[in-house]
PDB file of N, CA and C in Angstrom:
ATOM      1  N   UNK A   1     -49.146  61.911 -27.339  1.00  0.00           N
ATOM      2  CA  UNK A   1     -47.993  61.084 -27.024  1.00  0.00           C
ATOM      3  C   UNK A   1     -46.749  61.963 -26.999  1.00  0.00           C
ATOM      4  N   UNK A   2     -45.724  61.904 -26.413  1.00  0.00           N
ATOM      5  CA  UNK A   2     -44.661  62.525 -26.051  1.00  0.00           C
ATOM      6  C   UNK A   2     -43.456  61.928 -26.197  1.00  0.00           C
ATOM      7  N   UNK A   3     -42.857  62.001 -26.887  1.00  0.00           N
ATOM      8  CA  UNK A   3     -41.436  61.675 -27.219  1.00  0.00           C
ATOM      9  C   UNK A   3     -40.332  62.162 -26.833  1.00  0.00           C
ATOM     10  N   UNK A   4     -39.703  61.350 -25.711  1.00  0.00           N
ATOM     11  CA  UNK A   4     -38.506  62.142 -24.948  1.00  0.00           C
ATOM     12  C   UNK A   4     -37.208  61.320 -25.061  1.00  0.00           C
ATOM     13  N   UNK A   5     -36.361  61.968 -25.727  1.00  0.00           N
ATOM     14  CA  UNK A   5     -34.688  61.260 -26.145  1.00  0.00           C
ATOM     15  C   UNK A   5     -34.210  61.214 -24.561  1.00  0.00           C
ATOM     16  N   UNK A   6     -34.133  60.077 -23.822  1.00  0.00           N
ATOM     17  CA  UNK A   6     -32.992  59.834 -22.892  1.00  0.00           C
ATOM     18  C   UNK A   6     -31.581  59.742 -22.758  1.00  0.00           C
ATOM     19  N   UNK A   7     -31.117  59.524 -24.315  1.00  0.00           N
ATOM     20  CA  UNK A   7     -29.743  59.578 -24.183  1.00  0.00           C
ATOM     21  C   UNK A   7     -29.486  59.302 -25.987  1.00  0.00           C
ATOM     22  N   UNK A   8     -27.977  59.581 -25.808  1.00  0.00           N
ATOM     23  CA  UNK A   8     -27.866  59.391 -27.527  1.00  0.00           C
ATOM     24  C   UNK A   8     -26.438  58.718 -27.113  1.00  0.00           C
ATOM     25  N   UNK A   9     -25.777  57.793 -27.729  1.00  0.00           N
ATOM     26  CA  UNK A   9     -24.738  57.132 -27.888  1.00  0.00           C
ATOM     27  C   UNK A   9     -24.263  56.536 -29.242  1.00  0.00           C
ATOM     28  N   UNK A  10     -22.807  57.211 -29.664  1.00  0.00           N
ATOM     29  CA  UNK A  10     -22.143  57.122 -30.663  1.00  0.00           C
ATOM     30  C   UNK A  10     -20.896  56.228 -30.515  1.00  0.00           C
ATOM     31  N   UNK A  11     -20.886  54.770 -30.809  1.00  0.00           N
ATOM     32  CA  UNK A  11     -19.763  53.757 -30.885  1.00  0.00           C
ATOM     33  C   UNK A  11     -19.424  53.663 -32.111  1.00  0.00           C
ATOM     34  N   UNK A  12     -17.851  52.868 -32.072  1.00  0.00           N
ATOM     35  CA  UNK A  12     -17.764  52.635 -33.129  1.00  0.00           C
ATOM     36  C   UNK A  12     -18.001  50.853 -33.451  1.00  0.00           C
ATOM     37  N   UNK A  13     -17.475  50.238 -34.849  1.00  0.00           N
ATOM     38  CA  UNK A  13     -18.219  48.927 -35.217  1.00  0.00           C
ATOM     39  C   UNK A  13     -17.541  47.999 -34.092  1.00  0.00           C
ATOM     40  N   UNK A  14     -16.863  48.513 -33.259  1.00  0.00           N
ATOM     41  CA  UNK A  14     -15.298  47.556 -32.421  1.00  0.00           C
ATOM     42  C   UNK A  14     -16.264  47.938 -31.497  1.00  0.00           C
ATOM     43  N   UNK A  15     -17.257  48.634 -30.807  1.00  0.00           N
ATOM     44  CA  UNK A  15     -17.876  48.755 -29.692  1.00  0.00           C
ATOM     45  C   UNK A  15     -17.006  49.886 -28.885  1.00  0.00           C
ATOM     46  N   UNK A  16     -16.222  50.338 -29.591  1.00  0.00           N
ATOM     47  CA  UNK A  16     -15.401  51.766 -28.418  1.00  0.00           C
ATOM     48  C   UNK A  16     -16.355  52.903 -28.497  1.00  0.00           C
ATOM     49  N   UNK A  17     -16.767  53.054 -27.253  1.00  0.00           N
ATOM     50  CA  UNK A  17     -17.905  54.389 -26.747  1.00  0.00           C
ATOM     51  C   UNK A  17     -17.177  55.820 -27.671  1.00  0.00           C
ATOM     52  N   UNK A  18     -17.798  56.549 -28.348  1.00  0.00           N
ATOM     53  CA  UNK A  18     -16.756  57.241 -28.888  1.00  0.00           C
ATOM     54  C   UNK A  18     -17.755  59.115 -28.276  1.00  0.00           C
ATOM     55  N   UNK A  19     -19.357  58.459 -27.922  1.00  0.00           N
ATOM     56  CA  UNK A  19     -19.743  60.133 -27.638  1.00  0.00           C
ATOM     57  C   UNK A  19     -21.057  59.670 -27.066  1.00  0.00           C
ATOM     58  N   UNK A  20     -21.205  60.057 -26.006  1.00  0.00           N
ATOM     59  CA  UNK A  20     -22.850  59.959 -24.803  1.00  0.00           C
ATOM     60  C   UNK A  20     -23.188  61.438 -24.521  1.00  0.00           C
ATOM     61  N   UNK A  21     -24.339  61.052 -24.121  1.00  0.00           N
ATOM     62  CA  UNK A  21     -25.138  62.193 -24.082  1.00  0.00           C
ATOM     63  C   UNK A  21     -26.679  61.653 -23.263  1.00  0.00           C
ATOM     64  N   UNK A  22     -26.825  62.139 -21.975  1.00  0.00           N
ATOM     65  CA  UNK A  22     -27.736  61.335 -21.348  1.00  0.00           C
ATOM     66  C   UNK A  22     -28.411  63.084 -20.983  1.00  0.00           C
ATOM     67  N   UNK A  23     -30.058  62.565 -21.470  1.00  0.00           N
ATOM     68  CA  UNK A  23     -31.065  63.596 -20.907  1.00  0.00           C
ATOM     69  C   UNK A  23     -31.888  63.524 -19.717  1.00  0.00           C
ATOM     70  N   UNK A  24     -31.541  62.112 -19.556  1.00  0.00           N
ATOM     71  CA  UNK A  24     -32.758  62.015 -18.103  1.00  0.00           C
ATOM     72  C   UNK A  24     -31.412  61.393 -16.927  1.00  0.00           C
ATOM     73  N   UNK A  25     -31.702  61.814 -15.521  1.00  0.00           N
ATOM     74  CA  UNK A  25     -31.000  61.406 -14.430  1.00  0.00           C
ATOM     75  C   UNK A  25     -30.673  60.042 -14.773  1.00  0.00           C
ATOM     76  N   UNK A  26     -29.021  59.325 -14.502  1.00  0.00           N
ATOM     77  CA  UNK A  26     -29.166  57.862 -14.373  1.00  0.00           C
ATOM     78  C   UNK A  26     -27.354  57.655 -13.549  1.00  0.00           C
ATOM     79  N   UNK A  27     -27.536  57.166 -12.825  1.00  0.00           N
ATOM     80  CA  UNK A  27     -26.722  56.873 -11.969  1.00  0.00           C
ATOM     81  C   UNK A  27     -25.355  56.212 -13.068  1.00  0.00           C
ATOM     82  N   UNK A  28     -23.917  56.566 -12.193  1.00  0.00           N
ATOM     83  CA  UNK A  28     -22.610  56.028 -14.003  1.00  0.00           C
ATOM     84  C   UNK A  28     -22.918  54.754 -13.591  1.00  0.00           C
ATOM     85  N   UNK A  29     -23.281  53.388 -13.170  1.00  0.00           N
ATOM     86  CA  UNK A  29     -23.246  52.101 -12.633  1.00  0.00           C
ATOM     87  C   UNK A  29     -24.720  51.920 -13.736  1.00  0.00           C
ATOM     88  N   UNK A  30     -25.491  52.592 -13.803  1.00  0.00           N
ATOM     89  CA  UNK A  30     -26.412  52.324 -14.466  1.00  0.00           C
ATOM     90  C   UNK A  30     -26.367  52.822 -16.017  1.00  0.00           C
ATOM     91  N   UNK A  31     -25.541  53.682 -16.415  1.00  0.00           N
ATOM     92  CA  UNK A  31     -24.889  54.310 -17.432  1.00  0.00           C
ATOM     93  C   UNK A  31     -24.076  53.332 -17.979  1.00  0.00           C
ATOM     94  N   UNK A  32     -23.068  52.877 -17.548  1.00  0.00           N
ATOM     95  CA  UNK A  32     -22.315  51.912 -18.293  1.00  0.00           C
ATOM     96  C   UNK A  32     -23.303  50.265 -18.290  1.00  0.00           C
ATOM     97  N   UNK A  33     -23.953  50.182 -17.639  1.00  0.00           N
ATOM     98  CA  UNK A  33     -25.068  48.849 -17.859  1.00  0.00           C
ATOM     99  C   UNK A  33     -25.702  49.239 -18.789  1.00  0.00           C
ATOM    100  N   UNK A  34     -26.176  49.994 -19.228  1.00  0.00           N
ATOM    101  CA  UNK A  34     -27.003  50.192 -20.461  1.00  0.00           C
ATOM    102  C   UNK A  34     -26.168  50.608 -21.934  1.00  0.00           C
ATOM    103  N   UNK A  35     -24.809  51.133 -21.852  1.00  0.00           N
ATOM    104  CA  UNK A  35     -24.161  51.029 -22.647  1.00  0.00           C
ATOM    105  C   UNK A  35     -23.487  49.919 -22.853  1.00  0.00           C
ATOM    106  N   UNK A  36     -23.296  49.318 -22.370  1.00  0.00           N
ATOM    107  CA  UNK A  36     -22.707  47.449 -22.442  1.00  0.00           C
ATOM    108  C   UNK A  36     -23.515  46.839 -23.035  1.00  0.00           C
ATOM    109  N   UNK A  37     -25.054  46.948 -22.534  1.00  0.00           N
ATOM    110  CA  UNK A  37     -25.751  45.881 -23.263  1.00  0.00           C
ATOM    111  C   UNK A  37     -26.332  46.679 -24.731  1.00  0.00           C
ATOM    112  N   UNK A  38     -26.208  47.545 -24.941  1.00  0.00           N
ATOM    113  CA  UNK A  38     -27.023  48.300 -26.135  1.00  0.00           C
ATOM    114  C   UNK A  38     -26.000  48.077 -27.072  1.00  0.00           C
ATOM    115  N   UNK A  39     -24.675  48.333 -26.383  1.00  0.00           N
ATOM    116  CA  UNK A  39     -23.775  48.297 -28.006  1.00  0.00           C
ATOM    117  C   UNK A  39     -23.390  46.577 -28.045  1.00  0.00           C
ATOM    118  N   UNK A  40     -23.517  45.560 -27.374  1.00  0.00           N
ATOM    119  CA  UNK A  40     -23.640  44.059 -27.228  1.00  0.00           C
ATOM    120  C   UNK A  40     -25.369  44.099 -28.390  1.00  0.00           C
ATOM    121  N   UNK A  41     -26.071  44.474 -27.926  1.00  0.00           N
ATOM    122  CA  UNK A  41     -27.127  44.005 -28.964  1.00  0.00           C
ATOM    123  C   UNK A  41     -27.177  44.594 -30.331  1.00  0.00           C
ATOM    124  N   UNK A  42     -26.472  46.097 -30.412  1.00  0.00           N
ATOM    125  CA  UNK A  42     -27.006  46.685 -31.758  1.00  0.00           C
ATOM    126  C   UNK A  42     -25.562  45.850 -32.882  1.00  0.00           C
ATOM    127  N   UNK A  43     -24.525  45.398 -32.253  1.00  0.00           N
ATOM    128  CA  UNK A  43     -23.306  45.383 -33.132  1.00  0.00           C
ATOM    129  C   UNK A  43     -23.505  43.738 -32.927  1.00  0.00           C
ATOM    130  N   UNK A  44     -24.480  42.793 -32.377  1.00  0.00           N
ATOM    131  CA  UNK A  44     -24.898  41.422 -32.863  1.00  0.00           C
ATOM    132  C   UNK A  44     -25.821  41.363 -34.027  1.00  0.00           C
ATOM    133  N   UNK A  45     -26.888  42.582 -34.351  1.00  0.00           N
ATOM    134  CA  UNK A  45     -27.503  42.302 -35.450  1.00  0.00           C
ATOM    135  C   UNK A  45     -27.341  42.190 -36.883  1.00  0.00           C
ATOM    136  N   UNK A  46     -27.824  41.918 -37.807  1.00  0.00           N
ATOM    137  CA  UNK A  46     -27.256  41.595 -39.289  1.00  0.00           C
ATOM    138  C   UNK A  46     -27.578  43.008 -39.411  1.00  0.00           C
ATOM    139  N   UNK A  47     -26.456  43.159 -40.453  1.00  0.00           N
ATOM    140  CA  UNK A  47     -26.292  44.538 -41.494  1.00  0.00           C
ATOM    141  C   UNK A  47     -28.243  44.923 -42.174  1.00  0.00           C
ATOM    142  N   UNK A  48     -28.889  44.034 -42.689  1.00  0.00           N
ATOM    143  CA  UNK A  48     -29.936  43.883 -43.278  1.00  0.00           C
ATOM    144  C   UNK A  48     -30.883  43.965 -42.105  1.00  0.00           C
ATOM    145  N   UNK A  49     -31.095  43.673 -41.342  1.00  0.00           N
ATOM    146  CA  UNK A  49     -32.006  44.033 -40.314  1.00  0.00           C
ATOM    147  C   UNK A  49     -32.672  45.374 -40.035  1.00  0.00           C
ATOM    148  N   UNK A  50     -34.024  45.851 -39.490  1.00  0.00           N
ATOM    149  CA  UNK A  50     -34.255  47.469 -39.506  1.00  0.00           C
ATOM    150  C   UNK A  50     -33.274  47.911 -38.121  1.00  0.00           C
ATOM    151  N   UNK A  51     -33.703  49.282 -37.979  1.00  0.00           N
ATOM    152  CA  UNK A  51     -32.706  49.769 -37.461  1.00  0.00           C
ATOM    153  C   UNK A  51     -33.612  50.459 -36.378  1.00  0.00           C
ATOM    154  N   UNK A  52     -34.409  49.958 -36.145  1.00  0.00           N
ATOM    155  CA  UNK A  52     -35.562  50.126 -35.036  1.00  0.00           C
ATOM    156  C   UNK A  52     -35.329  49.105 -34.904  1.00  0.00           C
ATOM    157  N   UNK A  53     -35.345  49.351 -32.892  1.00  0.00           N
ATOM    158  CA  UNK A  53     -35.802  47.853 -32.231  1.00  0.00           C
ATOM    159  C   UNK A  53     -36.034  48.338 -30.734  1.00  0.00           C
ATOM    160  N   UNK A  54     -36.794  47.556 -30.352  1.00  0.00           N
ATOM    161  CA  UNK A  54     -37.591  47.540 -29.021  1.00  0.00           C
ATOM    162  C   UNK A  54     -36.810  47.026 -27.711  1.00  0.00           C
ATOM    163  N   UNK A  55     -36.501  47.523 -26.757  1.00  0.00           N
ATOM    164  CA  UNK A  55     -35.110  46.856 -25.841  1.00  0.00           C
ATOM    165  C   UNK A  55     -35.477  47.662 -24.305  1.00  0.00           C
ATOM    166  N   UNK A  56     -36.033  46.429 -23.689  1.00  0.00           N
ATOM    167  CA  UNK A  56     -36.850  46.760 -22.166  1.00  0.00           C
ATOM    168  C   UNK A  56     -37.810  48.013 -22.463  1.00  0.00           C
ATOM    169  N   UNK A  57     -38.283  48.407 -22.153  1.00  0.00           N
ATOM    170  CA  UNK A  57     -38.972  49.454 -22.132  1.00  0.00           C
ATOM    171  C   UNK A  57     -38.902  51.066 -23.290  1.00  0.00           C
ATOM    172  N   UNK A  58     -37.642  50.696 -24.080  1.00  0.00           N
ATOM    173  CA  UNK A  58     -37.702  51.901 -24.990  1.00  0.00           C
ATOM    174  C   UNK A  58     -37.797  51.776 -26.424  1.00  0.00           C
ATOM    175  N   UNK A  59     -37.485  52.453 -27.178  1.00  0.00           N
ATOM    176  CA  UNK A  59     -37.399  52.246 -28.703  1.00  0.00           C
ATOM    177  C   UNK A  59     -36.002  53.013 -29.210  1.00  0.00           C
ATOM    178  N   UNK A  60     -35.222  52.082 -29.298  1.00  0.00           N
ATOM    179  CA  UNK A  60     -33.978  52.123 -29.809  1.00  0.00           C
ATOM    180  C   UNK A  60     -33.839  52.430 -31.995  1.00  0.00           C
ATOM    181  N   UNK A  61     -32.884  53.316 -32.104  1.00  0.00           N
ATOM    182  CA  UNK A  61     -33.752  54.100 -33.225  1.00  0.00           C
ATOM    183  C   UNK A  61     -31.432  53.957 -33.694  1.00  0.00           C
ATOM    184  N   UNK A  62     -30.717  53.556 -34.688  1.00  0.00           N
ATOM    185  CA  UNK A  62     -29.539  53.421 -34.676  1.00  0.00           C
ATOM    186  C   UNK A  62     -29.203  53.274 -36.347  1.00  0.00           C
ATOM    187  N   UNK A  63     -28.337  54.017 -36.327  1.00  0.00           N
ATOM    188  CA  UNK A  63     -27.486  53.543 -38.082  1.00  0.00           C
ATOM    189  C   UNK A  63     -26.167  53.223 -38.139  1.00  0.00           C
ATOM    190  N   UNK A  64     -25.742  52.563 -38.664  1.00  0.00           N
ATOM    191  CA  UNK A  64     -24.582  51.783 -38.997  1.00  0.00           C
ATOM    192  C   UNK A  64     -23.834  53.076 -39.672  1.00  0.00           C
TER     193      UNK A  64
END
């Protein structure tokens, strides 16, 4: 199995993009769609929740 980081993104708790870092090709229209909805889902979950979670096709891996 092969484990390949596509991108790393550092917000803050207000959702301001503060540092990206994309490893695989992705168009900016498709760049900011996936940063909209990732920091919309990771900054809806409870504090207590794991910090793994599954989101279309990848494994989203995040700490508070």
């Amino acid at each position: 199995m092969v484990v390949i980081i596509q991108f790393i993104l550092l917000f803050s708790r207000q959702g301001k993009l503060r540092l990206q870092k994309w490893y695989t090709s992705q168009t900016e229209k498709s760049k900011k769609k996936i940063t909209r909805e990732l920091v919309a889902t990771v900054l809806a979950r409870k504090p207590k929740m794991s910090s793994f979670l599954e989101w279309k096709d990848l494994k989203i891996v995040y700490k508070r």
